[in-house]
PDB file of N, CA and C in Angstrom:
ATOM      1  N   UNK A   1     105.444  98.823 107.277  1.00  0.00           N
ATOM      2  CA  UNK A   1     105.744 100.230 107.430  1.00  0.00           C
ATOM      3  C   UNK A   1     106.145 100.535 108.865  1.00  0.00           C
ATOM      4  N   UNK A   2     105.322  99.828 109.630  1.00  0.00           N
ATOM      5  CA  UNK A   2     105.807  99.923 111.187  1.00  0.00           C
ATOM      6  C   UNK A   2     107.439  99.788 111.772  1.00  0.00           C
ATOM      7  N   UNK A   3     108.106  98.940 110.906  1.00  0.00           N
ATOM      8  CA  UNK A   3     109.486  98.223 111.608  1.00  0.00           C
ATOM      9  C   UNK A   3     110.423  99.452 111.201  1.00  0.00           C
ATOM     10  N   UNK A   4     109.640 100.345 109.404  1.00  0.00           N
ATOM     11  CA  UNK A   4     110.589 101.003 108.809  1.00  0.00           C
ATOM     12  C   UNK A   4     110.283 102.456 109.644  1.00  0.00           C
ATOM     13  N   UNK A   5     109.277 102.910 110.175  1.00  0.00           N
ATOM     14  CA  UNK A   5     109.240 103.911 110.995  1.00  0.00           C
ATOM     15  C   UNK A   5     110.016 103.573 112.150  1.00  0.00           C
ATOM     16  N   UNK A   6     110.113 102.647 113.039  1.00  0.00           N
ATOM     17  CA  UNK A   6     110.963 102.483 113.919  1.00  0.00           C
ATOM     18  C   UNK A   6     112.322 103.192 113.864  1.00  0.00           C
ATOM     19  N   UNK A   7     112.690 103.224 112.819  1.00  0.00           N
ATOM     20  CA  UNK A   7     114.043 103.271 112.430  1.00  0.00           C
ATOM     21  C   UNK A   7     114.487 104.841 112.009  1.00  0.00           C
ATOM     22  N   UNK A   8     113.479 105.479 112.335  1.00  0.00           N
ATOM     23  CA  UNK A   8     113.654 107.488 111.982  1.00  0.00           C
ATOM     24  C   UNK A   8     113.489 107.686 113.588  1.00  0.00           C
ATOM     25  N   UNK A   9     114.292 108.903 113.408  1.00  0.00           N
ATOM     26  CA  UNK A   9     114.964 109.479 115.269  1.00  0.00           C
ATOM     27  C   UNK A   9     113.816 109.611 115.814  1.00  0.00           C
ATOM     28  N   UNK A  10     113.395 109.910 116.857  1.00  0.00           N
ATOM     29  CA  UNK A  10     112.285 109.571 117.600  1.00  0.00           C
ATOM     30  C   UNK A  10     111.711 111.910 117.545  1.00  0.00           C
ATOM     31  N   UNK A  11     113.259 112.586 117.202  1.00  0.00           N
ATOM     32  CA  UNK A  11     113.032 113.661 117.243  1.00  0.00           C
ATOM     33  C   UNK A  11     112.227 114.749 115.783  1.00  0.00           C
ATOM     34  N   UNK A  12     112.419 113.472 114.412  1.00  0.00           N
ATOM     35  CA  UNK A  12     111.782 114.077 113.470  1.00  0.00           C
ATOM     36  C   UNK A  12     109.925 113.900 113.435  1.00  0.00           C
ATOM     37  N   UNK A  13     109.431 115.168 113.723  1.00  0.00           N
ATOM     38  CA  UNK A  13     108.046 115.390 113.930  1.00  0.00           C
ATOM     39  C   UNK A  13     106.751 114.511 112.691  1.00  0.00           C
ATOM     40  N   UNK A  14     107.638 114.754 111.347  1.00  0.00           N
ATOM     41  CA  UNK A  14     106.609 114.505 110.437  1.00  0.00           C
ATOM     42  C   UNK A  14     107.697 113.405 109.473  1.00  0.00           C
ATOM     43  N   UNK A  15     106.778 112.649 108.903  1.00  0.00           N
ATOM     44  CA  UNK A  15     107.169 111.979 107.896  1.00  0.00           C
ATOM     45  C   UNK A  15     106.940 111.476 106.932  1.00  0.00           C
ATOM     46  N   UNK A  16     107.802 111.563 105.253  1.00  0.00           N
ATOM     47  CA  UNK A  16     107.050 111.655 104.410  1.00  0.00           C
ATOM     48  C   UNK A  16     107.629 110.075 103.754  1.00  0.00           C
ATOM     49  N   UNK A  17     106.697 109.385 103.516  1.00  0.00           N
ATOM     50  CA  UNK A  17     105.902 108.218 102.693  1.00  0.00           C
ATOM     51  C   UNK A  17     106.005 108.015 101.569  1.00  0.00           C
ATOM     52  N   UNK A  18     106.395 107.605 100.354  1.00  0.00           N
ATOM     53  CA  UNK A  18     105.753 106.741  99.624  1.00  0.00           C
ATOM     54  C   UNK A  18     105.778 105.425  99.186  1.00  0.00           C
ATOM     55  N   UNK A  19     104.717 105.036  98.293  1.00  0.00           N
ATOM     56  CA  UNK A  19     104.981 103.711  97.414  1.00  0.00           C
ATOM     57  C   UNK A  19     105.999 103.225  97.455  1.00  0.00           C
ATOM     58  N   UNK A  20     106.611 101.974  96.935  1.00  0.00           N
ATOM     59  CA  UNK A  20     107.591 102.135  96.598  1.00  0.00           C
ATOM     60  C   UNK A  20     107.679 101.941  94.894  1.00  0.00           C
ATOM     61  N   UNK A  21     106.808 102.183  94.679  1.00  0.00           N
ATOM     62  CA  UNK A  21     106.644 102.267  92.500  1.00  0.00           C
ATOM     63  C   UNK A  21     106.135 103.945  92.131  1.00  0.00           C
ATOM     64  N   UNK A  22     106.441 104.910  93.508  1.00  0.00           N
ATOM     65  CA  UNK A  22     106.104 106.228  93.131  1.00  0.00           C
ATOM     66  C   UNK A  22     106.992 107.147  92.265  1.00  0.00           C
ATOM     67  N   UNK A  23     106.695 107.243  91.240  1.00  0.00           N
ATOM     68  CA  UNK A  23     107.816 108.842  90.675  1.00  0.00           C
ATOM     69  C   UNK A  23     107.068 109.467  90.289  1.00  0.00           C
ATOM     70  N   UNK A  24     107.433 111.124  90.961  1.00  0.00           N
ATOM     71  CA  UNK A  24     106.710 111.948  90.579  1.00  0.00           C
ATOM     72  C   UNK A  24     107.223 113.561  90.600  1.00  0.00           C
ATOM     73  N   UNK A  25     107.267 114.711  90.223  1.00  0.00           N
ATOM     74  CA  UNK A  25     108.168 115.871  89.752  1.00  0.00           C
ATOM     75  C   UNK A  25     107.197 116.450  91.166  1.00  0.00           C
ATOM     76  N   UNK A  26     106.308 116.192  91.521  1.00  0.00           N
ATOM     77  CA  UNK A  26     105.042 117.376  92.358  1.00  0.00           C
ATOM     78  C   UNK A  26     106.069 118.000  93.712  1.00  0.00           C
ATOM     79  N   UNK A  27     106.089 119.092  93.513  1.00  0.00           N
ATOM     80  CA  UNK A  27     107.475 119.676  94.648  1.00  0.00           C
ATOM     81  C   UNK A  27     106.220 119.169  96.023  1.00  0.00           C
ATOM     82  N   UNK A  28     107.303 119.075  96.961  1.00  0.00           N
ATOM     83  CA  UNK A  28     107.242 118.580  97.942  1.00  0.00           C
ATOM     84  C   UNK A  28     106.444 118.941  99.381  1.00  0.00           C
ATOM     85  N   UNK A  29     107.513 120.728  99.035  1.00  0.00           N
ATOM     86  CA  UNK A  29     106.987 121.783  99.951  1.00  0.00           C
ATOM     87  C   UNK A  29     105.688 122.261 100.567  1.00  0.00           C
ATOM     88  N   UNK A  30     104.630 122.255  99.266  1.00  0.00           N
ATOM     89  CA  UNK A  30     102.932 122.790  99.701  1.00  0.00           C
ATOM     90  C   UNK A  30     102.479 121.488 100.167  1.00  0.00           C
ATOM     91  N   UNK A  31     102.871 120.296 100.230  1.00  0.00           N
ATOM     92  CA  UNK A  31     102.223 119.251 101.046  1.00  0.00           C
ATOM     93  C   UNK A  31     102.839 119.247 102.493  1.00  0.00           C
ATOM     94  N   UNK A  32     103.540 119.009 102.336  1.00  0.00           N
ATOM     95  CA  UNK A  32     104.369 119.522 104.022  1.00  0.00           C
ATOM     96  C   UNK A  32     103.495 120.378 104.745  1.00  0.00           C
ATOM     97  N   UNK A  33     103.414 121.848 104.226  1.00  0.00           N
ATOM     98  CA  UNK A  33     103.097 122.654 104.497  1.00  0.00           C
ATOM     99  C   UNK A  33     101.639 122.732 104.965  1.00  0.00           C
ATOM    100  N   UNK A  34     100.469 122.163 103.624  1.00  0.00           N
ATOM    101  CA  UNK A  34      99.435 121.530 104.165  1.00  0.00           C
ATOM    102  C   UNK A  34      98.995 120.740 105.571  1.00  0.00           C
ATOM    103  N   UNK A  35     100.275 119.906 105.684  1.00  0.00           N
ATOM    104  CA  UNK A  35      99.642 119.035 106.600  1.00  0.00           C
ATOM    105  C   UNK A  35     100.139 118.992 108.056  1.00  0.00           C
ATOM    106  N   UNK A  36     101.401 120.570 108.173  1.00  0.00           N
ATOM    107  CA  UNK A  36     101.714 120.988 109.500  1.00  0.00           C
ATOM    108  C   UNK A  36     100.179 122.125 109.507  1.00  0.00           C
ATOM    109  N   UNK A  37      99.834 122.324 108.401  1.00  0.00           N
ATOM    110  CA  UNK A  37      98.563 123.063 109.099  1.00  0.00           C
ATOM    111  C   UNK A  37      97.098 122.703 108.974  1.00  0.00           C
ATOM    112  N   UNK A  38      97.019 121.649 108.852  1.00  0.00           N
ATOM    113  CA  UNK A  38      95.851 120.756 108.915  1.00  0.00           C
ATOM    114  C   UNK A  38      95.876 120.340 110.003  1.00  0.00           C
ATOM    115  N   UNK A  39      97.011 119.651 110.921  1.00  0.00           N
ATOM    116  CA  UNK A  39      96.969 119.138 112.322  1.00  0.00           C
ATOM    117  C   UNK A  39      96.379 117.952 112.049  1.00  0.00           C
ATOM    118  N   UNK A  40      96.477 116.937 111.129  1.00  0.00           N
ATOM    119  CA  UNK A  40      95.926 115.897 110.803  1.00  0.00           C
ATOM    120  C   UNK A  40      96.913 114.814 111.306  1.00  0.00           C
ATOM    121  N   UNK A  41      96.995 113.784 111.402  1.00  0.00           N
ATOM    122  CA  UNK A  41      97.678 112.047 111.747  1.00  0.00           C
ATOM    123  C   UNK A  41      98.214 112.267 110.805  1.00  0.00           C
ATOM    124  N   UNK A  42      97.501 112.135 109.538  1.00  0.00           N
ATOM    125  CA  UNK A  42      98.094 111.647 108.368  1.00  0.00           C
ATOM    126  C   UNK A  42      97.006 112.244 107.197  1.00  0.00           C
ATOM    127  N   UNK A  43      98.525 112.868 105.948  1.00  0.00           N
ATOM    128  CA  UNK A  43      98.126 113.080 104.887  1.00  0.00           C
ATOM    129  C   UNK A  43      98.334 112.574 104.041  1.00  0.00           C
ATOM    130  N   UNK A  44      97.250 112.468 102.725  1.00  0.00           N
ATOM    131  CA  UNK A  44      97.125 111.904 101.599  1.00  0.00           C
ATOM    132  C   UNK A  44      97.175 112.676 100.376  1.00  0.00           C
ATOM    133  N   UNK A  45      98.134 112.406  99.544  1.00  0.00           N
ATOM    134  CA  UNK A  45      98.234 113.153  98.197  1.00  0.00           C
ATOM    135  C   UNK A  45      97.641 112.602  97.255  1.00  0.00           C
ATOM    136  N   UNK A  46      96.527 113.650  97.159  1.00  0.00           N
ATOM    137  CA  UNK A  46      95.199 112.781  95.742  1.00  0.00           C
ATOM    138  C   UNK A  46      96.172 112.977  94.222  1.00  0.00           C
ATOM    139  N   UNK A  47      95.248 112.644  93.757  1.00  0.00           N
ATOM    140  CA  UNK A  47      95.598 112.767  91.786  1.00  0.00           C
ATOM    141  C   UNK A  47      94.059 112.283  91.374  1.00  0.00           C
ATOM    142  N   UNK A  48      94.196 113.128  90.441  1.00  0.00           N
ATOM    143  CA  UNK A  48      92.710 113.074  89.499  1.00  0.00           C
ATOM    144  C   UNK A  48      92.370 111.358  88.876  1.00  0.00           C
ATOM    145  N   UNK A  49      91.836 110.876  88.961  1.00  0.00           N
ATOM    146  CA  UNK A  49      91.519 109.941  88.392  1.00  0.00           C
ATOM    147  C   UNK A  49      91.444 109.664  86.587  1.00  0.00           C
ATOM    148  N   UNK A  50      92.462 108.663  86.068  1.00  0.00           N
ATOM    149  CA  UNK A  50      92.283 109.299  84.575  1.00  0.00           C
ATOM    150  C   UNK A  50      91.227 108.201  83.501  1.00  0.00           C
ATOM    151  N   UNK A  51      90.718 108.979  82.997  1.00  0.00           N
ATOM    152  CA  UNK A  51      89.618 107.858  82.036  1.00  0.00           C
ATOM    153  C   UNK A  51      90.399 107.268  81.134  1.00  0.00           C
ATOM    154  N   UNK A  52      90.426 106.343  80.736  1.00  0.00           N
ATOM    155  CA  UNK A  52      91.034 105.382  79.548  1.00  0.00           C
ATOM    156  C   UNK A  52      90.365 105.662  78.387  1.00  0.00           C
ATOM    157  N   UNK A  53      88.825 106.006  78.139  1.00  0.00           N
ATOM    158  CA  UNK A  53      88.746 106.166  77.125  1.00  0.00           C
ATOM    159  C   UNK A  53      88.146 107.549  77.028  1.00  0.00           C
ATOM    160  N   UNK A  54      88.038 107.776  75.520  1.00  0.00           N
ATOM    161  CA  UNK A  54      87.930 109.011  75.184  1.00  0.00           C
ATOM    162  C   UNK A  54      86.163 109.929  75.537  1.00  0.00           C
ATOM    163  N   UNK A  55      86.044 110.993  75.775  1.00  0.00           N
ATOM    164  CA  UNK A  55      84.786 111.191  76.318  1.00  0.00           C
ATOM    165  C   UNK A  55      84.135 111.783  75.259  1.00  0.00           C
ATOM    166  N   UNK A  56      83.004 111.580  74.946  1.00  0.00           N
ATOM    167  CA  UNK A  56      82.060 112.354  73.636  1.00  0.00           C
ATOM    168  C   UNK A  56      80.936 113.169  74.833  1.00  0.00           C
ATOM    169  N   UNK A  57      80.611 114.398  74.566  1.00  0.00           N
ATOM    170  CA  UNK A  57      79.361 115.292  75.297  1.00  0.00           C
ATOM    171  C   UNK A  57      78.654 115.581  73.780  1.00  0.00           C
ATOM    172  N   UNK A  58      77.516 115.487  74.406  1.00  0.00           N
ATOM    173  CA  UNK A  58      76.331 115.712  72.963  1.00  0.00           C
ATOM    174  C   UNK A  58      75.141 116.954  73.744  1.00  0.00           C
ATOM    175  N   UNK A  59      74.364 117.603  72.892  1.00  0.00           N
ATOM    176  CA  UNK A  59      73.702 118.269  73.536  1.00  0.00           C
ATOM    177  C   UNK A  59      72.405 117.706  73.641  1.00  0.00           C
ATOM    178  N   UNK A  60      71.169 118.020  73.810  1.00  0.00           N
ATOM    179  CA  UNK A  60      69.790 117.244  73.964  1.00  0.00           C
ATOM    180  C   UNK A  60      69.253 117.272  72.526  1.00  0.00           C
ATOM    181  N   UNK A  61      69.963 117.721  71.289  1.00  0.00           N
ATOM    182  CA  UNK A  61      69.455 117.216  70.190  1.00  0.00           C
ATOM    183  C   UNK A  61      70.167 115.971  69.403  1.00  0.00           C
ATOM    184  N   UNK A  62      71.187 115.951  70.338  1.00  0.00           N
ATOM    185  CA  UNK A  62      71.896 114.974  70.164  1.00  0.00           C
ATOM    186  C   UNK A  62      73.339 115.195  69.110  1.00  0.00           C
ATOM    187  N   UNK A  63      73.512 116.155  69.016  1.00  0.00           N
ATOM    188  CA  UNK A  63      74.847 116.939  68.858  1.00  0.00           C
ATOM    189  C   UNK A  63      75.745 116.732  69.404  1.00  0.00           C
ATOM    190  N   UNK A  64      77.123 115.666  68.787  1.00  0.00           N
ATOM    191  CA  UNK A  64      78.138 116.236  69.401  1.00  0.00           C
ATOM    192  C   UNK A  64      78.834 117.406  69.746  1.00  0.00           C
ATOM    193  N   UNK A  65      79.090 118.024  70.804  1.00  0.00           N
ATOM    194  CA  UNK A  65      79.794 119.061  70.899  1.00  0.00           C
ATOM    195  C   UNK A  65      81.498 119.261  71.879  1.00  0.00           C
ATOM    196  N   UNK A  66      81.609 118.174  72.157  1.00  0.00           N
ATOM    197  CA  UNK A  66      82.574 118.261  72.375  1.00  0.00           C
ATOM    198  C   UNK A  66      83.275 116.296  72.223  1.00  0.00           C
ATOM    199  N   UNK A  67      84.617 116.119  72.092  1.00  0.00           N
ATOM    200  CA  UNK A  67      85.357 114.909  72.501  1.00  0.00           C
ATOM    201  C   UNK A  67      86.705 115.053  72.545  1.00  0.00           C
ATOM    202  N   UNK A  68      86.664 114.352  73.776  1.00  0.00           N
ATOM    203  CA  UNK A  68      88.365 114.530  74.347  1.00  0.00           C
ATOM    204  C   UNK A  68      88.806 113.347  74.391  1.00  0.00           C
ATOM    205  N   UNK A  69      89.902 112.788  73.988  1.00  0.00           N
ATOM    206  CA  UNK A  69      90.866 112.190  74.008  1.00  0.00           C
ATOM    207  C   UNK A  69      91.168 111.458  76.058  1.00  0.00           C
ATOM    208  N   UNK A  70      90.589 110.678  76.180  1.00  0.00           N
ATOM    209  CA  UNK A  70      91.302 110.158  77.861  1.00  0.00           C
ATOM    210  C   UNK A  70      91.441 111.389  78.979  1.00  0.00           C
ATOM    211  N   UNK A  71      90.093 111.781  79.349  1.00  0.00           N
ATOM    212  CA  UNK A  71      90.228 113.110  80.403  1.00  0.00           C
ATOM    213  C   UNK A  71      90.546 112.758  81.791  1.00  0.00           C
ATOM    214  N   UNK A  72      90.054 113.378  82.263  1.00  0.00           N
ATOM    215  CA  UNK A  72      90.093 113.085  84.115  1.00  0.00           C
ATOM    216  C   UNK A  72      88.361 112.779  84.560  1.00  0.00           C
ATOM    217  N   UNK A  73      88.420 111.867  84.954  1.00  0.00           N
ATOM    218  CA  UNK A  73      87.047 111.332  85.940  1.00  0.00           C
ATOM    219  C   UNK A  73      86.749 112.433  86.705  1.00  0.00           C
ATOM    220  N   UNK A  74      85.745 113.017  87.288  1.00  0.00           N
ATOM    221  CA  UNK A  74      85.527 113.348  88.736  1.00  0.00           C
ATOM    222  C   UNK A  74      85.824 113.142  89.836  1.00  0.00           C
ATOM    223  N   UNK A  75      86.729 111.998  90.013  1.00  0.00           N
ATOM    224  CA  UNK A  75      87.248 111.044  91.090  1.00  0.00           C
ATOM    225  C   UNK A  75      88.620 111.395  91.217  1.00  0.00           C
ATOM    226  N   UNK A  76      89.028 111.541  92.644  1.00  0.00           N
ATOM    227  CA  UNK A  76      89.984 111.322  93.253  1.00  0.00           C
ATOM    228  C   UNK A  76      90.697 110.211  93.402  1.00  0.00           C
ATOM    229  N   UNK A  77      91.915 109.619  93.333  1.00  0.00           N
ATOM    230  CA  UNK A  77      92.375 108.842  93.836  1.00  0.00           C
ATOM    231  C   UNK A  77      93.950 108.650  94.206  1.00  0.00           C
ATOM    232  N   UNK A  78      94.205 107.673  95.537  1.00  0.00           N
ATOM    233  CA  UNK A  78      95.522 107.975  96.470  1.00  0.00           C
ATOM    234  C   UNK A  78      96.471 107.969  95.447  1.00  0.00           C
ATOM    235  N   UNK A  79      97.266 109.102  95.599  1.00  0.00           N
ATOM    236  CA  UNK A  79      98.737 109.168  94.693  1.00  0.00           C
ATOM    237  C   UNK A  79      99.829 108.465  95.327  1.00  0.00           C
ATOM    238  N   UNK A  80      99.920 107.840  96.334  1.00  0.00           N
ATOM    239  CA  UNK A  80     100.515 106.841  97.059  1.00  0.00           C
ATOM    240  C   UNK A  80     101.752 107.274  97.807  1.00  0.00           C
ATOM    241  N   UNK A  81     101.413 109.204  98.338  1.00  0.00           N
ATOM    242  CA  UNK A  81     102.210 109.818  98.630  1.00  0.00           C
ATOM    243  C   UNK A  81     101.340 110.385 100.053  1.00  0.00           C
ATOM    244  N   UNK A  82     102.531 110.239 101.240  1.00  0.00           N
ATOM    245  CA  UNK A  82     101.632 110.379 102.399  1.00  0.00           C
ATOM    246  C   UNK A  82     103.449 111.108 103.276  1.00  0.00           C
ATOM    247  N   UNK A  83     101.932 112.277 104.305  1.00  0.00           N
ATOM    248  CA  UNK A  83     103.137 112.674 105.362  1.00  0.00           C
ATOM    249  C   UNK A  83     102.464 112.200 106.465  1.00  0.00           C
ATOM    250  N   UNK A  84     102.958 111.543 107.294  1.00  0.00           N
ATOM    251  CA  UNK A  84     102.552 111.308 108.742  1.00  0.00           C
ATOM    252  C   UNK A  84     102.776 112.011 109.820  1.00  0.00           C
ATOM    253  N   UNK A  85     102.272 112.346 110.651  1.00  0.00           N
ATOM    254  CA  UNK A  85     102.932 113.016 111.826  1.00  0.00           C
ATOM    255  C   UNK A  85     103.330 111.710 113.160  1.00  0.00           C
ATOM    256  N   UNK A  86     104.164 112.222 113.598  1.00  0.00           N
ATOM    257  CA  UNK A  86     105.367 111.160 114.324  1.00  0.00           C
ATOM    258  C   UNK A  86     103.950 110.206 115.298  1.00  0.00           C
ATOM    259  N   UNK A  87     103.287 110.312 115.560  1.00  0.00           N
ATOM    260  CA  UNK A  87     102.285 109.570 116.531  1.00  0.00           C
ATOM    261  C   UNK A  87     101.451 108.806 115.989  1.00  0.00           C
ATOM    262  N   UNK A  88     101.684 108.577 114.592  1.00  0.00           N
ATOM    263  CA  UNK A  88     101.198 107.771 113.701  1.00  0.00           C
ATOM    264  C   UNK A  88     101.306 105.949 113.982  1.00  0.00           C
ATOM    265  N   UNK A  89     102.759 106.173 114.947  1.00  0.00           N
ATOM    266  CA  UNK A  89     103.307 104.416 115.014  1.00  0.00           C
ATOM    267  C   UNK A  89     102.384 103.886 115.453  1.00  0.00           C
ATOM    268  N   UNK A  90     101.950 104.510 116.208  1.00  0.00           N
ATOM    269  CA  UNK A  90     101.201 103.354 117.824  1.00  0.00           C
ATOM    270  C   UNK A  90     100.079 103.010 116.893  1.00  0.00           C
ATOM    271  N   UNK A  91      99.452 103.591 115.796  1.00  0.00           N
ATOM    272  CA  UNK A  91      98.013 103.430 115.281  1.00  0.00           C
ATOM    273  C   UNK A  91      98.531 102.225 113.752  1.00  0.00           C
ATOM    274  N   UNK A  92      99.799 102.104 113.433  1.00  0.00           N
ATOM    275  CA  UNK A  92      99.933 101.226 112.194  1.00  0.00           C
ATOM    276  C   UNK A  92     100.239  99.840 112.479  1.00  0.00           C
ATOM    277  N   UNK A  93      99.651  98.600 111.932  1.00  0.00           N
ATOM    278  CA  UNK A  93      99.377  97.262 112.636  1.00  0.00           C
ATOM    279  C   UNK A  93     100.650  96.930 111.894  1.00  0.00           C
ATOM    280  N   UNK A  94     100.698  95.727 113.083  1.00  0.00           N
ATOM    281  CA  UNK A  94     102.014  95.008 113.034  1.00  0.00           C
ATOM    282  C   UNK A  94     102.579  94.145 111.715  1.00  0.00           C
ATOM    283  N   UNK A  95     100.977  93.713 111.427  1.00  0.00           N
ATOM    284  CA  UNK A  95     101.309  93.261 110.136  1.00  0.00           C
ATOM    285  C   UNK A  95      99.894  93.445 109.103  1.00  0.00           C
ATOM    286  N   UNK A  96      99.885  93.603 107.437  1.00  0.00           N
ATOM    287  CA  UNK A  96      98.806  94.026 107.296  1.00  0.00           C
ATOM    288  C   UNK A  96      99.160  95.431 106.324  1.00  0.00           C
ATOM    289  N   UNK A  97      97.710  95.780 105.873  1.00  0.00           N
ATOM    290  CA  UNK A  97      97.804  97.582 104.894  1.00  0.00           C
ATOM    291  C   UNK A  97      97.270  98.394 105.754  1.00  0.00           C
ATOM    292  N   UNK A  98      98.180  98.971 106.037  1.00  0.00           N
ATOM    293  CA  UNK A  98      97.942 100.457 106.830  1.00  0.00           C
ATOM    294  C   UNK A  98      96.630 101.230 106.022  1.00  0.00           C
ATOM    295  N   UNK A  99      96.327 101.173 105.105  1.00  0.00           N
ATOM    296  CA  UNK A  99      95.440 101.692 104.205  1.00  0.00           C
ATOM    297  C   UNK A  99      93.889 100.918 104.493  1.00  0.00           C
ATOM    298  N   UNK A 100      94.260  99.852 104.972  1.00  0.00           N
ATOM    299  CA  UNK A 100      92.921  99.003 105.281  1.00  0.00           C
ATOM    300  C   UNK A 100      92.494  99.277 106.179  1.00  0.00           C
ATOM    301  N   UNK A 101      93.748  99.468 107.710  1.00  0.00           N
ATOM    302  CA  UNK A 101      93.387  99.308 109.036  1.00  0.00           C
ATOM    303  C   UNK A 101      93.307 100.461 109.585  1.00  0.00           C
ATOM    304  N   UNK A 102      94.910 101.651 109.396  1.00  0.00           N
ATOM    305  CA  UNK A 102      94.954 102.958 109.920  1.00  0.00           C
ATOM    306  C   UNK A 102      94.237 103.639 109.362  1.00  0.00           C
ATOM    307  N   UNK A 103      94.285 103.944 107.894  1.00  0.00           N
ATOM    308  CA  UNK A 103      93.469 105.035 107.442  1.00  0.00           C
ATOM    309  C   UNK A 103      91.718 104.739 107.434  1.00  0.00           C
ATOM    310  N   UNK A 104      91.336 104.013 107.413  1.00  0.00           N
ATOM    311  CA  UNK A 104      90.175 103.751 107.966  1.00  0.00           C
ATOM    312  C   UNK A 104      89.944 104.452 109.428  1.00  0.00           C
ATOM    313  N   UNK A 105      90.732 104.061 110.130  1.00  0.00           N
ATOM    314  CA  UNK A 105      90.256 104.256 111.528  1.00  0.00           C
ATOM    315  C   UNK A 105      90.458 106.209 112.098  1.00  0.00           C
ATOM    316  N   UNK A 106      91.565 106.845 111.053  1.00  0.00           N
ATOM    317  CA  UNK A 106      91.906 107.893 110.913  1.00  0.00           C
ATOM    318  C   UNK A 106      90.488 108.968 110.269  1.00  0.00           C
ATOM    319  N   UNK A 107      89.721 108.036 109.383  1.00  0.00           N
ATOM    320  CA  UNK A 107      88.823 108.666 108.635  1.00  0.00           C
ATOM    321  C   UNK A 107      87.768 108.702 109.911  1.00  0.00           C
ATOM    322  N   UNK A 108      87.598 107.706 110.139  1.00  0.00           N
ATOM    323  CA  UNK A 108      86.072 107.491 111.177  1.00  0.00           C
ATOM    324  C   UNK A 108      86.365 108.238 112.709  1.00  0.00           C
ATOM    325  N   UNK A 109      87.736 109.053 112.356  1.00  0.00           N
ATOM    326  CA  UNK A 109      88.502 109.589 113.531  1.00  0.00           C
ATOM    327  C   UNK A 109      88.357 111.584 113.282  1.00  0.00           C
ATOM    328  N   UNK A 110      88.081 111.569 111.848  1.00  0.00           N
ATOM    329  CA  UNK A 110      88.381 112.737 111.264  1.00  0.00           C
ATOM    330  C   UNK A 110      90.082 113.467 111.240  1.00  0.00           C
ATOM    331  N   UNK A 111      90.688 112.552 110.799  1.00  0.00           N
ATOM    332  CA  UNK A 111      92.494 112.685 111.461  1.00  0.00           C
ATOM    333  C   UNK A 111      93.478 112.203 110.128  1.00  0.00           C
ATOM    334  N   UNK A 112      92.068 112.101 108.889  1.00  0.00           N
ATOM    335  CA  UNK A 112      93.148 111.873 107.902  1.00  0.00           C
ATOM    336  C   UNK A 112      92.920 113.319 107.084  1.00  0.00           C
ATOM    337  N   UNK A 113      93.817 113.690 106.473  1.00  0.00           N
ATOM    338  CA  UNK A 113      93.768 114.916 105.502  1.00  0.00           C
ATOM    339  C   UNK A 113      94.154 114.423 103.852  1.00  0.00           C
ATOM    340  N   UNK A 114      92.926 115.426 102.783  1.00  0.00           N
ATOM    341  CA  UNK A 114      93.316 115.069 101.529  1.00  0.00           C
ATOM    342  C   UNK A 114      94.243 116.222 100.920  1.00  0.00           C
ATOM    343  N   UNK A 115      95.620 116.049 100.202  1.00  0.00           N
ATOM    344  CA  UNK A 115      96.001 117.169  99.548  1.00  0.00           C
ATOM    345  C   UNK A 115      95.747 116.985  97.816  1.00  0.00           C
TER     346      UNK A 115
END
């Protein structure tokens, strides 16, 4: 990621990231927007975590009362969509997952943001 940031003008402030197996419709704008006003290094675009299987809730007599079909976990996880702000280079290793090394060090920094 380092060699490919090199390569954006030194004058664009923020920059937006992804995967490269990302497609996704989520407009663009309220993350931007988020993360010129978070003042964060770097932002992260969550997505709900999805269950594979189907969920049954019962009550304490042991009643089903509800089952859904593959819901959402409680869990967050990276949508593999990130804006950086331009001062991000100096902190992403030369070689290696930025996800292992920067955002770690961003967290224990308080400098990463979740959208």
């Amino acid at each position: 990621m380092k060699q490919g940031l090199s390569q954006v003008p030194e004058s664009v402030k923020n920059i937006l990231v992804t995967k490269g197996d990302v497609i996704t419709t989520q407009p663009l704008e309220p993350l931007i927007k988020f993360h010129q006003e978070s003042e964060a290094t770097g932002t992260v675009m969550l997505t709900p975590y999805p269950n594979q299987y189907g969920v049954v809730e019962s009550n304490e007599k042991g009643v089903v009362t509800n089952f859904s079909k593959k819901g959402k976990l409680p869990f967050w996880i990276n949508a593999g969509i990130y804006i950086f702000a331009r001062d991000i280079e100096s902190l992403l290793p030369d070689v290696g997952d930025h996800e292992v090394t920067t955002f770690q060090d961003l967290v224990k920094r308080a400098r990463l943001a979740a959208y």
